[in-house]
Protein backbone atom coordinates (compact mmCIF):
# COMPACT_ATOMS: atom_id res chain seq x y z
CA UNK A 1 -44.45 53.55 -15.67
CA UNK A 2 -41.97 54.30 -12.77
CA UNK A 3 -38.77 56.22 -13.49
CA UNK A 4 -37.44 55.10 -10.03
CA UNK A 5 -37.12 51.87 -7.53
CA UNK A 6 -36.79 52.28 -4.15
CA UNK A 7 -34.87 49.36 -3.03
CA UNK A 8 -34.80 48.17 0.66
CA UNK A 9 -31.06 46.27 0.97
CA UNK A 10 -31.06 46.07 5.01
CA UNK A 11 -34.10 46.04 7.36
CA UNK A 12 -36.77 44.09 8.16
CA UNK A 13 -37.99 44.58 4.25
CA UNK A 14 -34.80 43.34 3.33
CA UNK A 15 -35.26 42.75 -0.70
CA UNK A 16 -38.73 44.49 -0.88
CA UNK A 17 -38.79 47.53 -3.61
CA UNK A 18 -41.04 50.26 -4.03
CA UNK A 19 -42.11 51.95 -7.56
CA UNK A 20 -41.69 56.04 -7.46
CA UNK A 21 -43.90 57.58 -10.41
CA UNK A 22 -43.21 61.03 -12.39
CA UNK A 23 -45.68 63.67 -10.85
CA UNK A 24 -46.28 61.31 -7.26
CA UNK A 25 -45.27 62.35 -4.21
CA UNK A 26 -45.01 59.75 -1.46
CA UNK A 27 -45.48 59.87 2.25
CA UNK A 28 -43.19 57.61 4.13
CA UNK A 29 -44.09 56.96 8.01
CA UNK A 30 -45.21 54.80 10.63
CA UNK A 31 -49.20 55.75 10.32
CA UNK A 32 -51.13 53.50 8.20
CA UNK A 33 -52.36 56.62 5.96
CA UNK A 34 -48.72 56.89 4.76
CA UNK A 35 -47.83 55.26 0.99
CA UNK A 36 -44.66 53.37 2.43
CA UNK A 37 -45.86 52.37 6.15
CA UNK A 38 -42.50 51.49 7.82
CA UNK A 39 -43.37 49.59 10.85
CA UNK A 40 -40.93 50.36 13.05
CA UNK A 41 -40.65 52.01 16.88
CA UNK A 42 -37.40 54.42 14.84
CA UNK A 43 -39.86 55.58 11.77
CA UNK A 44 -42.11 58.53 12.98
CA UNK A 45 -46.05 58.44 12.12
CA UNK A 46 -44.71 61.12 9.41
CA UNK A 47 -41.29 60.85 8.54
CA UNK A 48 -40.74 61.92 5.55
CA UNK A 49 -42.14 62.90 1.96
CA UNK A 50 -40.59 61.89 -1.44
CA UNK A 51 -41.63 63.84 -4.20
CA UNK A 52 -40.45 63.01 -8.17
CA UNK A 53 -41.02 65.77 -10.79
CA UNK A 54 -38.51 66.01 -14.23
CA UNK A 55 -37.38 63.05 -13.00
CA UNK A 56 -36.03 64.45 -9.85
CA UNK A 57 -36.26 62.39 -6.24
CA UNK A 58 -36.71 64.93 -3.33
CA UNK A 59 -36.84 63.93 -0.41
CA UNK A 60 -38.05 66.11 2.86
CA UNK A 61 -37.83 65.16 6.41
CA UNK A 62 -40.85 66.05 7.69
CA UNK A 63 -39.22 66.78 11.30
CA UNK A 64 -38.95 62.84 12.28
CA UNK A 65 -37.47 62.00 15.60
CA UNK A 66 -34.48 59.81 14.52
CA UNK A 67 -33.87 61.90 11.37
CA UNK A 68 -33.37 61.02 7.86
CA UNK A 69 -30.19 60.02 6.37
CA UNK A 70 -28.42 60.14 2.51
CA UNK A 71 -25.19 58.29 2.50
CA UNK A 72 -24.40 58.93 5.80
CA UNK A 73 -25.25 62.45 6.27
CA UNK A 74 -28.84 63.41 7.75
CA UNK A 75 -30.71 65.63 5.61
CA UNK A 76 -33.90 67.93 5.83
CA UNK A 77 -34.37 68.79 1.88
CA UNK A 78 -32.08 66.82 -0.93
CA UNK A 79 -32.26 65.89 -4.48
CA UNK A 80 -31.24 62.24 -4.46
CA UNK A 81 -28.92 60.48 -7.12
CA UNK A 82 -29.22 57.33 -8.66
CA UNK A 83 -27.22 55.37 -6.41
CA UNK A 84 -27.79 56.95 -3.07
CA UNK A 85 -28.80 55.20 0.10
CA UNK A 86 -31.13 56.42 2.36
CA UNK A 87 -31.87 55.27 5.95
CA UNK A 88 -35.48 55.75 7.64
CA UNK A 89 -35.52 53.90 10.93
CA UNK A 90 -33.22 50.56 10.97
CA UNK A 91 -34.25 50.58 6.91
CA UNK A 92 -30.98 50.87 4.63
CA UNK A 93 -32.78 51.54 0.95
CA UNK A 94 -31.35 52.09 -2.28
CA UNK A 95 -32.30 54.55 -4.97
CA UNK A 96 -32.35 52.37 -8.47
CA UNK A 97 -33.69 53.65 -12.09
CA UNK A 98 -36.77 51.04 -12.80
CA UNK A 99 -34.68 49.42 -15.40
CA UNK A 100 -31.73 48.02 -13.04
CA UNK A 101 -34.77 46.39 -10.47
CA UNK A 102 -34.39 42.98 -10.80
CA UNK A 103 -37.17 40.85 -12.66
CA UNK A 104 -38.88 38.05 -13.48
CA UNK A 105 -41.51 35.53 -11.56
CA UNK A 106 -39.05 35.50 -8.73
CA UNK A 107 -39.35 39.34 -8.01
CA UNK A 108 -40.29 40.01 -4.31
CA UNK A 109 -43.75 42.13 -4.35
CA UNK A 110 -42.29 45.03 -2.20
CA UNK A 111 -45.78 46.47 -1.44
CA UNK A 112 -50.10 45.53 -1.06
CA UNK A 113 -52.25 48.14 -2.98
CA UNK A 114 -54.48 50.06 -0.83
CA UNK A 115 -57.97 50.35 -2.89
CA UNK A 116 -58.57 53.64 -1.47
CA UNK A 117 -61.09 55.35 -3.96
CA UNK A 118 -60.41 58.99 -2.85
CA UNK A 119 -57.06 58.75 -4.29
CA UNK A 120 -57.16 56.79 -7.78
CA UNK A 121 -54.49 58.44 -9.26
CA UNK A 122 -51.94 57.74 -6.69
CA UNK A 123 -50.26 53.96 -6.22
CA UNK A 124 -50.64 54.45 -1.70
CA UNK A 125 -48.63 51.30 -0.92
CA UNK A 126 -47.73 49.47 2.48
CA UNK A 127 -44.52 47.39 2.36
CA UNK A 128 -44.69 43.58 2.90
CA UNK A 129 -41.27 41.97 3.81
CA UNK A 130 -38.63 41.00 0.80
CA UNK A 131 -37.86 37.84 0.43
CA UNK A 132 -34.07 38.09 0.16
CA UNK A 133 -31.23 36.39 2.21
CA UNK A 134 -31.20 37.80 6.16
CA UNK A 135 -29.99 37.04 9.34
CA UNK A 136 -31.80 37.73 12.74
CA UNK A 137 -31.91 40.90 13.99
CA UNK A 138 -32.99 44.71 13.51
CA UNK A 139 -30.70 44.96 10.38
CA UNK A 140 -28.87 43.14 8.05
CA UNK A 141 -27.98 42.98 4.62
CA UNK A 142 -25.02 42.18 2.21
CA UNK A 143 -21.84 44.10 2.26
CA UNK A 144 -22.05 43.54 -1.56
CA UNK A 145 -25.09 46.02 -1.83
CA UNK A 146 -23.87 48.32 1.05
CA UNK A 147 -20.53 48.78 2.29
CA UNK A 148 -19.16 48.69 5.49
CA UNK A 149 -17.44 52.15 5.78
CA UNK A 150 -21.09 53.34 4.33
CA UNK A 151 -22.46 51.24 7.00
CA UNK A 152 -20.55 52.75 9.82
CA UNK A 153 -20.99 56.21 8.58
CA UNK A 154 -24.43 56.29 8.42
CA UNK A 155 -24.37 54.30 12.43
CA UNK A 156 -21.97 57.43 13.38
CA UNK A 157 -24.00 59.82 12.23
CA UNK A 158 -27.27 58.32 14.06
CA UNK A 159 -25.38 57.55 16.91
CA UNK A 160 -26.72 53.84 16.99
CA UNK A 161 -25.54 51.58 19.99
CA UNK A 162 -24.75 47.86 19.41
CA UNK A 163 -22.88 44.99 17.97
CA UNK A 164 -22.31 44.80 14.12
CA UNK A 165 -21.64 41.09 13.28
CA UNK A 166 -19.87 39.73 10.24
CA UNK A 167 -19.58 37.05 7.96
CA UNK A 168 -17.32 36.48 5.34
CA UNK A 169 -16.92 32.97 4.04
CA UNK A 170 -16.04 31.10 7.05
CA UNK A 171 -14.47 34.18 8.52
CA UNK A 172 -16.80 36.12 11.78
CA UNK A 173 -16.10 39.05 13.22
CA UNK A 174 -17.91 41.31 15.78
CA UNK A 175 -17.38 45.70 15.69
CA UNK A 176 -18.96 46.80 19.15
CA UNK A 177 -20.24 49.98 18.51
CA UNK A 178 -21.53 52.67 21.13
CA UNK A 179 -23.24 56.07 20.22
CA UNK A 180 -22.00 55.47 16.53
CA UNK A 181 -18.28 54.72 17.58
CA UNK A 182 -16.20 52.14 17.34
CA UNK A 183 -15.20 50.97 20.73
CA UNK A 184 -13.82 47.28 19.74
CA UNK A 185 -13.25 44.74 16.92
CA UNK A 186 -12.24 41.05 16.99
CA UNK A 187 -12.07 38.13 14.32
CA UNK A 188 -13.18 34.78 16.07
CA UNK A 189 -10.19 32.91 15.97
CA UNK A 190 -7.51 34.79 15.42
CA UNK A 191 -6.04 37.09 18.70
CA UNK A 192 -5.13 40.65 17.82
CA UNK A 193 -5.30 43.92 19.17
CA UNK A 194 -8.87 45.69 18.58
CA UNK A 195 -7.06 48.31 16.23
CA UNK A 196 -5.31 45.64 13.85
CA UNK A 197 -8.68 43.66 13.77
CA UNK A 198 -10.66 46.89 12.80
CA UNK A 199 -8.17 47.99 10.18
CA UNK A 200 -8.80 44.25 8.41
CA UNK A 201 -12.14 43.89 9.17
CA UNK A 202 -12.57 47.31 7.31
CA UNK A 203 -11.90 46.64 3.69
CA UNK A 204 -13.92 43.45 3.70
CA UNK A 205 -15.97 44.23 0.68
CA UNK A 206 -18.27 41.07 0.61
CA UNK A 207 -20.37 38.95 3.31
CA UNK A 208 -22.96 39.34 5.76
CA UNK A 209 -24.17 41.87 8.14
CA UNK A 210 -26.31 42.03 10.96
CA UNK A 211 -26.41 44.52 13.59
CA UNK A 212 -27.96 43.51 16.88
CA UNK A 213 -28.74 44.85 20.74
CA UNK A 214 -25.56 46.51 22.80
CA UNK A 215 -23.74 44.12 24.64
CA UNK A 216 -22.56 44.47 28.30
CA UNK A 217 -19.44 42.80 27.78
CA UNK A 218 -16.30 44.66 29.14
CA UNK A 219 -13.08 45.30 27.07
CA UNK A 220 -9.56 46.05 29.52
CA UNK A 221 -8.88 48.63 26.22
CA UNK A 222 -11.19 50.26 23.41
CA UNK A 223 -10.63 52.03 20.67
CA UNK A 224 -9.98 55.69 20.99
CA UNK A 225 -9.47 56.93 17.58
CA UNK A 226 -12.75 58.12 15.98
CA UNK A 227 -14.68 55.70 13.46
CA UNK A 228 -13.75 58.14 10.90
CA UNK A 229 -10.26 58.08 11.63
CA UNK A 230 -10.42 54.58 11.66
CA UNK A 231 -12.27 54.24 8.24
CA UNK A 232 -9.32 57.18 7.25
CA UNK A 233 -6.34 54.89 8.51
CA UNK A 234 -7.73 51.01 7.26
CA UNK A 235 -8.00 52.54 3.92
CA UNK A 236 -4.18 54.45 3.66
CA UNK A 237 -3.32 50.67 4.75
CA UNK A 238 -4.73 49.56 2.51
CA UNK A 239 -3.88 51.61 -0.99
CA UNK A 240 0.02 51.46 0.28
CA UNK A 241 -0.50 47.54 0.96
CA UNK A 242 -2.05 47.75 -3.06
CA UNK A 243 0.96 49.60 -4.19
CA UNK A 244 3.42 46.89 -3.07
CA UNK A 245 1.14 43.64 -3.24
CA UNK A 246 2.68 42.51 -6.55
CA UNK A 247 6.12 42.19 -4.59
CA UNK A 248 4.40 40.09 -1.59
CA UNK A 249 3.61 36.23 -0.93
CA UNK A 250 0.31 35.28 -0.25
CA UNK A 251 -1.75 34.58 3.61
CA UNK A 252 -1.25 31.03 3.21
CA UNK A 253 2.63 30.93 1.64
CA UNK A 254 5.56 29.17 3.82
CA UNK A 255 8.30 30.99 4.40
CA UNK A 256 11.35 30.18 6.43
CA UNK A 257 15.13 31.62 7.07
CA UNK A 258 17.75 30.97 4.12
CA UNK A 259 20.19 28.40 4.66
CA UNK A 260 22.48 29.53 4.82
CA UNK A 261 22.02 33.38 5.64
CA UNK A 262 25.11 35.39 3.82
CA UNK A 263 24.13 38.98 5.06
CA UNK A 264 25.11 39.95 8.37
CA UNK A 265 21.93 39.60 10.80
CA UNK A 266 23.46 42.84 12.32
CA UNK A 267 22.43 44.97 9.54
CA UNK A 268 18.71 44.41 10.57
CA UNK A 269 16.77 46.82 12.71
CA UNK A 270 15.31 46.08 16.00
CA UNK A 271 12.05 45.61 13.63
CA UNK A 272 13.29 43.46 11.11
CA UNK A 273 14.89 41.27 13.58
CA UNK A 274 11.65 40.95 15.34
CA UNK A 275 9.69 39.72 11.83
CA UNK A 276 12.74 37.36 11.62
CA UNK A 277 12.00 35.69 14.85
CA UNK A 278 8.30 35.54 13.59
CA UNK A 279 9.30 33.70 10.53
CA UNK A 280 11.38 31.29 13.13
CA UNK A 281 8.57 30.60 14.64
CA UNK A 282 5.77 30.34 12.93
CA UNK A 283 5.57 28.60 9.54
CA UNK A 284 2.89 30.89 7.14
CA UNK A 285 2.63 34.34 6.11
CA UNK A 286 -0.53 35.01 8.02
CA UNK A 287 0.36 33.55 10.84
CA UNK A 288 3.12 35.83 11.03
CA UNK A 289 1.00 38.74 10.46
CA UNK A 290 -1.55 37.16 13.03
CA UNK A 291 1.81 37.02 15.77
CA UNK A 292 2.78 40.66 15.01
CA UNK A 293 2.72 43.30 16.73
CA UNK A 294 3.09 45.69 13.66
CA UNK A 295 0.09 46.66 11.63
CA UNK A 296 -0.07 44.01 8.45
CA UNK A 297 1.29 46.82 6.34
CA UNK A 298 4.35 47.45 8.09
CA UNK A 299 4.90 43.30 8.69
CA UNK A 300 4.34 43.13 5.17
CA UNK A 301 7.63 45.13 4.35
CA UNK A 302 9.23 43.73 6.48
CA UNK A 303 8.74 40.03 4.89
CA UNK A 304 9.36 41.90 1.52
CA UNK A 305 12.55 43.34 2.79
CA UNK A 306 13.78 39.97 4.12
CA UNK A 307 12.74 38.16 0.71
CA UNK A 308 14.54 40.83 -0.94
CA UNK A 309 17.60 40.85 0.67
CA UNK A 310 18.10 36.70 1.36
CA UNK A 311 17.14 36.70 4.65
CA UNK A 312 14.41 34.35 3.90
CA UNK A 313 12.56 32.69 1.31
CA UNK A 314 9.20 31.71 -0.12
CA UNK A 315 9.01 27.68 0.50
């Protein structure tokens, strides 16, 4: 029985999973003598080996060309944990105990036994393609099995060129992404600086993913903060935007000015009084946001300020 699944969650074998036996050790590579053939131009003919002994997952890079990654980092010899996701070519796979793989007559057959009769005691395996949800292109996947600042990390560290595309409910969005960094980010639809449109898109936690070729397009401005210190910053928004999210109205609420307004408007900062002409002018909370120059943290105290003090009110 197999103590360990290997479980491909991006990639052209998008919901395909391999079985990794006590005692086994598996080559992974491009050549067809390898036990997981990964047909791919990024996989080397030998990529890697994967050995399990005391229940143990080691993995070695056997000197591959693109590398071999753990959660980001690339690696040469390391004991994986249950949990960990590794990246061999454009593959995103997921170490699982055998227990958590998902069952049933529905269960995509993640690999073809090779009949070799020199090596009867080993399971040498070629992966056929999962059958689970994807979208065109060299990888996708569900932000549900791998997160975006995972995803980013691991395109930093390999230095990967292209454009990351999103979907989230009827939200899109596009990160543009050269060498690994993040050059630009927009939402379709909504017009905001490449910064505020990163720092939103960042914490989306469910949704699609697909990245595809580099575009040519040209941006007037990019990004020059690093992806990590992007991935640093949309998460500090976002815990201080947790801390005070109880106090704040919703995307969708109406607000508008109190009528009438007791306190003095002259007790308002130069940034106050600029969320108040927001709230004149536009009639939800995310379109405020949306019409702000401030990051959606900042706006957001601001609107809780104004609430607050009866400068305006929650329709």
């Amino acid at each position: 029985m197999a103590n360990w699944v290997l479980k491909f969650i991006s990639g052209k074998y998008q919901g395909g999973e391999f079985p990794l036996e006590e005692g086994q050790e598996y080559f992974v590579g491009r050549s067809s003598e390898s036990d997981m053939v990964l047909v791919e131009d990024m996989v080397s003919r030998q990529h890697a080996k994967l050995v399990i002994r005391d229940d143990v997952v080691k993995l070695h890079d056997l000197g591959s060309t693109n590398g071999s990654f753990v959660n980001g980092e690339r690696v040469s010899d390391v004991d994986l944990r249950e949990g960990d996701r590794i990246l061999f070519g454009t593959s995103i796979i997921k170490l699982i105990r055998s227990a958590d793989a998902s069952g049933g007559a529905s269960r995509a057959r993640a690999f073809v036994p090779d009949a070799r009769e020199e090596q009867p005691a080993k399971q040498t395996a070629s992966l056929s393609q999962g059958s689970g949800v994807t979208m065109a292109g060299s990888m996708s996947g569900m932000l549900e099995e791998v997160s975006l600042p995972d995803l980013l990390q691991l395109f930093s560290t390999s230095r990967k060129s292209g454009v990351l595309r999103l979907i989230r409910d009827r939200e899109k969005a596009s990160i543009f992404l050269r060498e690994g960094r993040v050059i630009y980010c927009e939402i379709e639809g909504v017009d905001l600086p490449p910064d505020k449109a990163a720092y939103r898109v960042m914490v989306w936690e469910r949704g699609m993913f697909v990245l595809e070729p580099p575009s040519d397009r040209k941006f007037d401005v990019e990004l020059e903060i690093s992806t990590e210190g992007l991935m640093m910053e949309a998460m500090r928004l976002l815990d201080e935007m947790e801390n005070i999210k109880h106090k704040l109205p919703d995307a969708a609420d109406r607000v508008r000015p109190m009528h009438p307004i007791d306190p003095p408007l002259r007790s308002l900062t130069p940034e106050l009084l600029d969320t108040f002409q927001l709230v004149l002018n536009n009639d939800t909370v995310g379109d405020i946001l949306n019409q702000s120059l401030a990051t959606d943290l900042e706006t957001m105290q601001d609107i809780e300020y104004l609430i607050k003090h009866k400068y305006i009110e929650i329709v």
